[in-house]
Protein backbone atom coordinates (compact mmCIF):
# COMPACT_ATOMS: atom_id res chain seq x y z
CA UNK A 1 -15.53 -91.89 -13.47
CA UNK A 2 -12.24 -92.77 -12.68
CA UNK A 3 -9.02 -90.32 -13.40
CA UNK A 4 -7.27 -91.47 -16.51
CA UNK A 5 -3.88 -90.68 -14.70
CA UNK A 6 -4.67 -93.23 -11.53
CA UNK A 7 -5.66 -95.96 -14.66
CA UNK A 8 -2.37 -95.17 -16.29
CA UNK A 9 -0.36 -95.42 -13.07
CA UNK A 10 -2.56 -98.37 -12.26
CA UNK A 11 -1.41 -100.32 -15.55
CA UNK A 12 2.07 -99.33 -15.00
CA UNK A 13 2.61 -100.87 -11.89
CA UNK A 14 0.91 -104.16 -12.70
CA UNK A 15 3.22 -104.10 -15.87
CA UNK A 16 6.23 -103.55 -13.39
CA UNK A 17 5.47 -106.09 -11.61
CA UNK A 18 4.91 -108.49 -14.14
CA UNK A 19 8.52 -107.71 -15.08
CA UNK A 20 10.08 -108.16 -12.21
CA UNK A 21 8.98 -111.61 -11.97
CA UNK A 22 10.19 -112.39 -14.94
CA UNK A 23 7.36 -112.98 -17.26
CA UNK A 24 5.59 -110.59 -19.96
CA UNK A 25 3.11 -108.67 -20.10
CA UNK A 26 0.64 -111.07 -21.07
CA UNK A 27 -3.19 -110.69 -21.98
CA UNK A 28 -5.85 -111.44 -19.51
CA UNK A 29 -7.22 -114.84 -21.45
CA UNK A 30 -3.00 -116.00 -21.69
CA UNK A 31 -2.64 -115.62 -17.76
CA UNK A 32 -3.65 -118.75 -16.06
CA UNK A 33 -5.95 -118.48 -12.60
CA UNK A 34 -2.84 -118.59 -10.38
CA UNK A 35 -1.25 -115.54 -12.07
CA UNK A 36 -4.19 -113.25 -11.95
CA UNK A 37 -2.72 -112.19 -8.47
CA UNK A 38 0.82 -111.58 -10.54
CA UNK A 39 -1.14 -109.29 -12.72
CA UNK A 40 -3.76 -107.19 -10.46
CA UNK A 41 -3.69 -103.56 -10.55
CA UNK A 42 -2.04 -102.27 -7.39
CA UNK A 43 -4.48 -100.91 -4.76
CA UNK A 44 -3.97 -97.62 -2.91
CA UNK A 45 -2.46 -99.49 0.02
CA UNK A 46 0.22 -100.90 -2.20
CA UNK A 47 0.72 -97.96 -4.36
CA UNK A 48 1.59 -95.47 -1.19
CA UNK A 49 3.74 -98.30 -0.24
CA UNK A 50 5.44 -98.32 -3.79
CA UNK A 51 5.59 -94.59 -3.69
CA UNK A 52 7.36 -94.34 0.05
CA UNK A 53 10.46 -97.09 -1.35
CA UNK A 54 10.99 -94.94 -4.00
CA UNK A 55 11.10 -91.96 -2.13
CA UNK A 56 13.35 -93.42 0.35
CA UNK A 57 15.68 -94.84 -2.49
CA UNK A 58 15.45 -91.25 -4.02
CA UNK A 59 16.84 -89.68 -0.56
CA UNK A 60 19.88 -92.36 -0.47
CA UNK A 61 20.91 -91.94 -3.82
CA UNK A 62 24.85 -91.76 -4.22
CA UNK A 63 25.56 -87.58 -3.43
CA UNK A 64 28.02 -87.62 -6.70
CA UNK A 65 25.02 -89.17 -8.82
CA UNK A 66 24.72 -85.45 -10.71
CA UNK A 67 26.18 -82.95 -7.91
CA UNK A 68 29.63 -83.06 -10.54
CA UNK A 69 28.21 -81.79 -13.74
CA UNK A 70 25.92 -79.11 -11.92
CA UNK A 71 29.11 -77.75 -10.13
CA UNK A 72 30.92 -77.30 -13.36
CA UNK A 73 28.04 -75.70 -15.04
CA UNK A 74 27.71 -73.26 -11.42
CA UNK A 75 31.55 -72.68 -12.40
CA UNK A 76 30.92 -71.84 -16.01
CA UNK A 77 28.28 -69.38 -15.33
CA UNK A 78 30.57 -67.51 -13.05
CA UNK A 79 33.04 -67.29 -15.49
CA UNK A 80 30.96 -66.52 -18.28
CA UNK A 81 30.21 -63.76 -15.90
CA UNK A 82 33.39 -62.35 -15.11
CA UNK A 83 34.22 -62.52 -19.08
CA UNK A 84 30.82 -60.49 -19.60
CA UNK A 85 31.50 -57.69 -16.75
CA UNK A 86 34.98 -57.15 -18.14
CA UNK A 87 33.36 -56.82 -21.97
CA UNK A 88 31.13 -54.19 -20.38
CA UNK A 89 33.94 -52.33 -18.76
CA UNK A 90 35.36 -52.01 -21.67
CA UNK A 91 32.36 -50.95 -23.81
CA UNK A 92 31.43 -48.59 -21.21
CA UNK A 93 35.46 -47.18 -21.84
CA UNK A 94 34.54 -47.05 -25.55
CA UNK A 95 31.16 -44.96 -24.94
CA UNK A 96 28.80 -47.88 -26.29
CA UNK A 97 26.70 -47.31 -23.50
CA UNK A 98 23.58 -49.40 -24.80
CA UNK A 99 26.35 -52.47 -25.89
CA UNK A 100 27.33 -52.09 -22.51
CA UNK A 101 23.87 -52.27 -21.18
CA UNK A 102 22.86 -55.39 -23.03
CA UNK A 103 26.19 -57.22 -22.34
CA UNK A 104 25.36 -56.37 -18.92
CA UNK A 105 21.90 -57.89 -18.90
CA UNK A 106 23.49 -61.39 -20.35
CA UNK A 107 26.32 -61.30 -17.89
CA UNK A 108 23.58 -61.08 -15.17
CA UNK A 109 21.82 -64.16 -16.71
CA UNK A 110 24.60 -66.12 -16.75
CA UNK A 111 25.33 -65.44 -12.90
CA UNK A 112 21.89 -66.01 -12.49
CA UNK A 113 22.41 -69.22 -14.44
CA UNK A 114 25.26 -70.39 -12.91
CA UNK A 115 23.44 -69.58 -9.12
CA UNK A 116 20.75 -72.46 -10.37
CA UNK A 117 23.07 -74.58 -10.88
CA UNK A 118 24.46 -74.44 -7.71
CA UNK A 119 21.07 -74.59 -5.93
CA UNK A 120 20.10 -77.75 -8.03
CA UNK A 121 23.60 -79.52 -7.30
CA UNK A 122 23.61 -79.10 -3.65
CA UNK A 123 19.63 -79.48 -2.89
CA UNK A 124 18.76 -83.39 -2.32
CA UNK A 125 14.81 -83.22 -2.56
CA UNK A 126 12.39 -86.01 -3.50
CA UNK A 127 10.64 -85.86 -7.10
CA UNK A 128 7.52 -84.14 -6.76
CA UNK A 129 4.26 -86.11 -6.56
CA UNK A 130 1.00 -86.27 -7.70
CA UNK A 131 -2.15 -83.88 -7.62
CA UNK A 132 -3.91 -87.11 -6.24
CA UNK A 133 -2.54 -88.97 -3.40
């Protein structure tokens, strides 16, 4: 029995395709014999094919696509940081040790946070694939 996922992707790319040459996606009685080729699910050949241009469109992508908004959140997690270590300071001054612990603890998350951010802005990997190849 065949994989409802491979079907799906199947009847996606003969929908795609169908699109890009301009027509609709049509019923199989509409089509006329010379456009049953325009309408054929991909084969395996054709989907790896499919699958390596996107990658390789994926990997020259413009750098600044998102790298800009993940920056600025990497910069507001540091500063929501700093603002968090200086509350604790100052909690820790005022014996509230347990305020001071917790405050602590969401400071770290934000740092944490903000680290992510970074990570995800400057790493350019490819979207990740399939189970089945």
């Amino acid at each position: 029995m065949a994989d409802p996922q491979d079907t799906s992707s199947l009847a996606w790319a003969s929908t795609r395709r169908s699109s890009e040459t301009g027509g609709s996606a049509t019923s199989q009685s509409e089509t006329a014999p010379n456009d049953i080729q325009k309408t054929r699910p991909l084969t395996r050949q054709e989907l790896r094919h499919e699958r390596k241009l996107a990658h390789q469109n994926h990997k020259h992508r413009p750098a600044h696509e998102k790298t800009v908004p993940y920056l600025l959140l990497f910069l507001a997690g540091l500063v929501l940081a700093w603002l968090g270590s200086a509350l604790v300071c100052r909690l820790v001054c005022a014996n509230q040790g347990v305020a001071a612990v917790l405050v602590g603890l969401v400071a770290l998350g934000a740092l944490g946070g903000g680290i992510y951010f970074l990570v995800k802005a400057l790493r350019r990997n490819a979207p990740r694939r399939s189970v089945t190849n």
